[in-house]
PDB file of N, CA and C in Angstrom:
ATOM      1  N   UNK A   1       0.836  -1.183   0.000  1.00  0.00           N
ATOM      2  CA  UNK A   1       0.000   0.000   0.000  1.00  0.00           C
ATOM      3  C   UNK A   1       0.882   1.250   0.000  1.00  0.00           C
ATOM      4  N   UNK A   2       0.404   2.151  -0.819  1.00  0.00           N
ATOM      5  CA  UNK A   2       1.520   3.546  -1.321  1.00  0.00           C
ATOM      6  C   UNK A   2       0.960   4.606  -0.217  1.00  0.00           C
ATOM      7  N   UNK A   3       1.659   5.109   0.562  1.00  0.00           N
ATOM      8  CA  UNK A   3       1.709   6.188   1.619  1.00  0.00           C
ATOM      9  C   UNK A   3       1.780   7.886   0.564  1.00  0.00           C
ATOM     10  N   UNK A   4       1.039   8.533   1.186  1.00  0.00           N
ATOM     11  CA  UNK A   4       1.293  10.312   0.467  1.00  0.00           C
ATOM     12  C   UNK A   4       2.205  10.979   1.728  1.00  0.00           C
ATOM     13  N   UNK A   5       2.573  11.434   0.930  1.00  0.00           N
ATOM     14  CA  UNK A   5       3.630  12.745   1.532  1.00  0.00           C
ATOM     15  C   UNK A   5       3.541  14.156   0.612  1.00  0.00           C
ATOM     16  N   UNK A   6       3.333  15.399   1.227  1.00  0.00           N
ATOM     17  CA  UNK A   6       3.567  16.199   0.594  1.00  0.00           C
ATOM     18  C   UNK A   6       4.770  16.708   0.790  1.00  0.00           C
ATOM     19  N   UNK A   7       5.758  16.297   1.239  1.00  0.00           N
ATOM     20  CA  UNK A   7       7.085  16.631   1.136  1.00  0.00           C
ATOM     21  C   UNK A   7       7.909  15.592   1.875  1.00  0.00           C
ATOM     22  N   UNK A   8       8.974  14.503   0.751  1.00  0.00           N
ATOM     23  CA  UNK A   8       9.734  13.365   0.995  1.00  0.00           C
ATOM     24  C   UNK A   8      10.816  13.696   0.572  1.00  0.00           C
ATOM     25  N   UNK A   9      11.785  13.818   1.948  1.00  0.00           N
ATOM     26  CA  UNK A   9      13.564  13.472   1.800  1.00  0.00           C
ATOM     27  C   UNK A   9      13.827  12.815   2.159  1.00  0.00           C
ATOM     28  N   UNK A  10      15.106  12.063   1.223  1.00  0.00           N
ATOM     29  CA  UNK A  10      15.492  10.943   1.048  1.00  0.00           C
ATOM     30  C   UNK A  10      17.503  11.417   1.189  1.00  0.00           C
ATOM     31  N   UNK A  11      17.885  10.997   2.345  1.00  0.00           N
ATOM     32  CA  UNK A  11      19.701  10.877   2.683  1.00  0.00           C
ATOM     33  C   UNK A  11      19.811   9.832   2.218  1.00  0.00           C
ATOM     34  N   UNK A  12      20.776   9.939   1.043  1.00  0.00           N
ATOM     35  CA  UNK A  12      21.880   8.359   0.979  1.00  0.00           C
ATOM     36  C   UNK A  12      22.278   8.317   1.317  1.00  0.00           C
ATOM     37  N   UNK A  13      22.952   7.492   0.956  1.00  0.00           N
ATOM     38  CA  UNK A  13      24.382   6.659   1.545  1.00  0.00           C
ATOM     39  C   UNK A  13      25.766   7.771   1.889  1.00  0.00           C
ATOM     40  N   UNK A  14      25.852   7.990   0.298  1.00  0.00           N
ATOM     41  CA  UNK A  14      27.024   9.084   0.329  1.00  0.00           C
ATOM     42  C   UNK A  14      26.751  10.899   0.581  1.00  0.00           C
ATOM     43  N   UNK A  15      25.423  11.043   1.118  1.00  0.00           N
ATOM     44  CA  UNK A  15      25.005  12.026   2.270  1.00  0.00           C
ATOM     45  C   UNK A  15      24.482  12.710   1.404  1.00  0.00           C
ATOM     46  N   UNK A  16      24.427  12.640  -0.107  1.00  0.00           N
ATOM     47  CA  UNK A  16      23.322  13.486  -0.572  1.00  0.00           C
ATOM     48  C   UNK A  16      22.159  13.393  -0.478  1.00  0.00           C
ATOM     49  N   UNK A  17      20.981  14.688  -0.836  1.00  0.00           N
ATOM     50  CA  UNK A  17      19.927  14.746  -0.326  1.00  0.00           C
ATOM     51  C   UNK A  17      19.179  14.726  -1.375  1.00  0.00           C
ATOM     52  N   UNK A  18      17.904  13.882  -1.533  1.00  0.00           N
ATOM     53  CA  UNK A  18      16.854  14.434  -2.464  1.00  0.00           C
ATOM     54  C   UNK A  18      15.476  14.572  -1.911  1.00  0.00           C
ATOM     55  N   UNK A  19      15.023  15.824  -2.882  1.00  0.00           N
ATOM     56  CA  UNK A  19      13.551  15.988  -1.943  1.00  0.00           C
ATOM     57  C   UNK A  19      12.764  15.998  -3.021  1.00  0.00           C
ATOM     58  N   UNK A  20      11.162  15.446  -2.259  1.00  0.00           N
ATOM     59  CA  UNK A  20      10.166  15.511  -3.796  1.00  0.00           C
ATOM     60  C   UNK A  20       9.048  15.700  -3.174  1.00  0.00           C
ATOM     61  N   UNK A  21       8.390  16.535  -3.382  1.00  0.00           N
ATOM     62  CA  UNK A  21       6.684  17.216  -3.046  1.00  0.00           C
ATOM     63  C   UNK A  21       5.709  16.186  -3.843  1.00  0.00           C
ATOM     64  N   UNK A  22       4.856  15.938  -2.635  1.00  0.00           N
ATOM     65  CA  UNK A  22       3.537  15.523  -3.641  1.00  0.00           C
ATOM     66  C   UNK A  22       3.557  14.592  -4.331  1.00  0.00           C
ATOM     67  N   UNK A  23       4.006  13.306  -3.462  1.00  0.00           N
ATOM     68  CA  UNK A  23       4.757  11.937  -3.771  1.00  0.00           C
ATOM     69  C   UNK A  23       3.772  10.791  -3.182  1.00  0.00           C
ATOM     70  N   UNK A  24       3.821   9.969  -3.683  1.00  0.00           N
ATOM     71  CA  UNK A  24       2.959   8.608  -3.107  1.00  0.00           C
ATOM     72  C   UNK A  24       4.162   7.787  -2.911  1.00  0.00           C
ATOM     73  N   UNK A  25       4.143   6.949  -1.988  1.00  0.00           N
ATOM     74  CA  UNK A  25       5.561   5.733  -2.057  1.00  0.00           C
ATOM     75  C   UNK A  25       5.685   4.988  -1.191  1.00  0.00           C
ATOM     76  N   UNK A  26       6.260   4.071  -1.330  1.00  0.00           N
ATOM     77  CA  UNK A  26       6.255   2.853  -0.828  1.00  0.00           C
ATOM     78  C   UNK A  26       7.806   2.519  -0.239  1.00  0.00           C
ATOM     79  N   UNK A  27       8.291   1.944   0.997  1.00  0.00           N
ATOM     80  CA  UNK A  27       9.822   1.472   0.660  1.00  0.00           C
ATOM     81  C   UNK A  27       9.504   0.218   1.527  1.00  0.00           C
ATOM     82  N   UNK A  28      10.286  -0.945   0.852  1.00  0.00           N
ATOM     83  CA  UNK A  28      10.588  -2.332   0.685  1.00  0.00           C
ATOM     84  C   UNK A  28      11.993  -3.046   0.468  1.00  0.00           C
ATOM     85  N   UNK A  29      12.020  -3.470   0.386  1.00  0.00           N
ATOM     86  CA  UNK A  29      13.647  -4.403   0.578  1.00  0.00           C
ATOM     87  C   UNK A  29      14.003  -4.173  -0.769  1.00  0.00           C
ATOM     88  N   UNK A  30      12.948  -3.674  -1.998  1.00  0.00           N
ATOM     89  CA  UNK A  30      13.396  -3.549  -2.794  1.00  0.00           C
ATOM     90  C   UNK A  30      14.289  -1.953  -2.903  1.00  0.00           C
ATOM     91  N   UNK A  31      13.499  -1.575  -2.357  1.00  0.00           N
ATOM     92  CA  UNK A  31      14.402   0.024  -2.038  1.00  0.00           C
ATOM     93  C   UNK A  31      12.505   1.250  -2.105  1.00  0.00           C
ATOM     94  N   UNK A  32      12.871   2.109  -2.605  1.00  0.00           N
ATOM     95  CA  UNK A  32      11.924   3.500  -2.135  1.00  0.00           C
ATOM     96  C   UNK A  32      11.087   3.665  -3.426  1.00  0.00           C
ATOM     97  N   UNK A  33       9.912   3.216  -3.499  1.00  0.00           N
ATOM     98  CA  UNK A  33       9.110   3.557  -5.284  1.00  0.00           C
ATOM     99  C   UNK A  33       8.896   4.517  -4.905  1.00  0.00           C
ATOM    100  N   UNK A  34       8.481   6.000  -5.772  1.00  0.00           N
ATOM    101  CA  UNK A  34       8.329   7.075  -5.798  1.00  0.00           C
ATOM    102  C   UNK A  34       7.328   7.252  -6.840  1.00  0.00           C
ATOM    103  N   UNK A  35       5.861   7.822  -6.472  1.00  0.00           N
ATOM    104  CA  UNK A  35       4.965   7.893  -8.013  1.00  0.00           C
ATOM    105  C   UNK A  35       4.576   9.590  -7.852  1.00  0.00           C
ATOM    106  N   UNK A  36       5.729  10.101  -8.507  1.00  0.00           N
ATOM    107  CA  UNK A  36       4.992  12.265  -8.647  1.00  0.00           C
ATOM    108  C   UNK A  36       3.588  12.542  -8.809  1.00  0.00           C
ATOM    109  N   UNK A  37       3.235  13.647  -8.927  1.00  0.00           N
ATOM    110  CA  UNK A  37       1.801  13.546  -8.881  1.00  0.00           C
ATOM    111  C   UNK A  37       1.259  14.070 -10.236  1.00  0.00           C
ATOM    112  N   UNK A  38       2.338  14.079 -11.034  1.00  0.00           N
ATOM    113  CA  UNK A  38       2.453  14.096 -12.540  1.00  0.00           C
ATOM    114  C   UNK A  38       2.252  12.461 -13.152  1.00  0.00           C
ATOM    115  N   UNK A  39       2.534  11.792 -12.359  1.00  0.00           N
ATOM    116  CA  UNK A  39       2.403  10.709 -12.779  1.00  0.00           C
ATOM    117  C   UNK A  39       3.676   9.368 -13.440  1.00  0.00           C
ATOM    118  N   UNK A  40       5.138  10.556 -12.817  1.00  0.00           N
ATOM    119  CA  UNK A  40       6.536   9.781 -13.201  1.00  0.00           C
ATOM    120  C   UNK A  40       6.590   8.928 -11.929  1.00  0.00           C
ATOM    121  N   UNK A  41       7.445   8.093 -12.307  1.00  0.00           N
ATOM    122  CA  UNK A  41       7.846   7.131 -11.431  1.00  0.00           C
ATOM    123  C   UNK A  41       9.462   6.945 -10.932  1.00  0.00           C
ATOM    124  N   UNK A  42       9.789   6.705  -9.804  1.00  0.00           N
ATOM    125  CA  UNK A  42      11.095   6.878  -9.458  1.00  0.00           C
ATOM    126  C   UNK A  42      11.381   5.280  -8.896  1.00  0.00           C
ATOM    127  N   UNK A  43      12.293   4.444  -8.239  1.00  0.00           N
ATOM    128  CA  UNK A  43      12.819   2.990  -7.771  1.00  0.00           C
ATOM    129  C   UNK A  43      14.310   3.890  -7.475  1.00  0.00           C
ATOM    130  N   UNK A  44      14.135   4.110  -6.012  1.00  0.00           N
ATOM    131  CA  UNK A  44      15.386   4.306  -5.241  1.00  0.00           C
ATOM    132  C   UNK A  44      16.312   3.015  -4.882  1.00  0.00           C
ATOM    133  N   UNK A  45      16.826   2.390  -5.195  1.00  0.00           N
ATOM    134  CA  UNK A  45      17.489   0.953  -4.386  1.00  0.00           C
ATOM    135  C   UNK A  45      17.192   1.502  -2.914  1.00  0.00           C
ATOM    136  N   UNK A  46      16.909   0.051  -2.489  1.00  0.00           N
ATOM    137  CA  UNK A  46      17.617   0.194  -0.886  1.00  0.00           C
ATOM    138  C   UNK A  46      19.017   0.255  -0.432  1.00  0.00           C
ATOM    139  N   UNK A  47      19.550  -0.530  -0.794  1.00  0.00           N
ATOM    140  CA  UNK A  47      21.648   0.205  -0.751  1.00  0.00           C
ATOM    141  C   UNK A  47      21.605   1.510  -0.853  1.00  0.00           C
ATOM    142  N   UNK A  48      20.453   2.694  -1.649  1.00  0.00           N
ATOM    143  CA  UNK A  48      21.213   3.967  -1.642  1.00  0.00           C
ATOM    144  C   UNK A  48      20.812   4.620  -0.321  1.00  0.00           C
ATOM    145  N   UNK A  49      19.770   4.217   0.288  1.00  0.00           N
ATOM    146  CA  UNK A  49      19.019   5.009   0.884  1.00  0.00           C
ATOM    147  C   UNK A  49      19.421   4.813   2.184  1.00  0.00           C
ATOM    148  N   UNK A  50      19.891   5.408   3.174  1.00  0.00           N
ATOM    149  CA  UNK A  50      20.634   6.145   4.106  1.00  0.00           C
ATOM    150  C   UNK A  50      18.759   6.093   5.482  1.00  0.00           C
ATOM    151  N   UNK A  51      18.431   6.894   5.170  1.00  0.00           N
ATOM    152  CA  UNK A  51      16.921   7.694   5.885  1.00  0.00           C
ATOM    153  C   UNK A  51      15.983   8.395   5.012  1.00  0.00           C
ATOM    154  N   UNK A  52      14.777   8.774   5.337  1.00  0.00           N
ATOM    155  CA  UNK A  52      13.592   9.219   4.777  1.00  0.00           C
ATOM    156  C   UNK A  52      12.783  10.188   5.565  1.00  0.00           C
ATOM    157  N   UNK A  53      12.782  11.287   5.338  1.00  0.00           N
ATOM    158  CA  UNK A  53      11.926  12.100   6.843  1.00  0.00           C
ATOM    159  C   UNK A  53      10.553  12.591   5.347  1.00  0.00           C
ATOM    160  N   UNK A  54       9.265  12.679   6.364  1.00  0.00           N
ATOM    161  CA  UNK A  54       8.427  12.606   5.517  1.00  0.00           C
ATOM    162  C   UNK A  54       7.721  13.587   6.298  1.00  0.00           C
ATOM    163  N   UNK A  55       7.047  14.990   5.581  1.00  0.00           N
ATOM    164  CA  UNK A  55       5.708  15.731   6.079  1.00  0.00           C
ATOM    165  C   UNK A  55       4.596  15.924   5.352  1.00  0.00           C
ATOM    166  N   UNK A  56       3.680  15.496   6.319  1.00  0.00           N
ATOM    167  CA  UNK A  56       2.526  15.906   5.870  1.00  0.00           C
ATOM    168  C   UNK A  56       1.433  16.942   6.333  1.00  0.00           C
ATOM    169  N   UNK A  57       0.982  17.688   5.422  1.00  0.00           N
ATOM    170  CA  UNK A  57      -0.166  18.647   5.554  1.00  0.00           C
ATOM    171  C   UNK A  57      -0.773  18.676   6.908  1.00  0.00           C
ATOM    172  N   UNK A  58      -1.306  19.291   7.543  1.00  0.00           N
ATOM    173  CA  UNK A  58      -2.141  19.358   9.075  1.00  0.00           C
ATOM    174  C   UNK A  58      -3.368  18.822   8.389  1.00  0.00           C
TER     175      UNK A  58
END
């Protein structure tokens, strides 16, 4: 089941940061799916992914 976030950062491994608004996603052993609300799709590995801090709307 895909979780919303209106604002998802994602720390790797090697300490860079990515952030994405207005995201649906899932993370699994396979690593972090990411679906925009445009409708692109992202597959973070799990090896890259470090942490995830997630906010949502009140």
């Amino acid at each position: 089941m895909m979780q919303r976030a209106d604002e998802l950062t994602v720390v790797h491994h090697d300490d860079t940061v990515s952030r994405f608004l207005d995201v649906t996603y899932t993370l699994s052993r396979e690593g972090l799916r990411l679906v925009t609300s445009c409708g692109s799709e992202r597959l973070i590995p799990s090896h890259e992914v470090l942490t995830t801090h997630v906010r949502k709307a009140a």
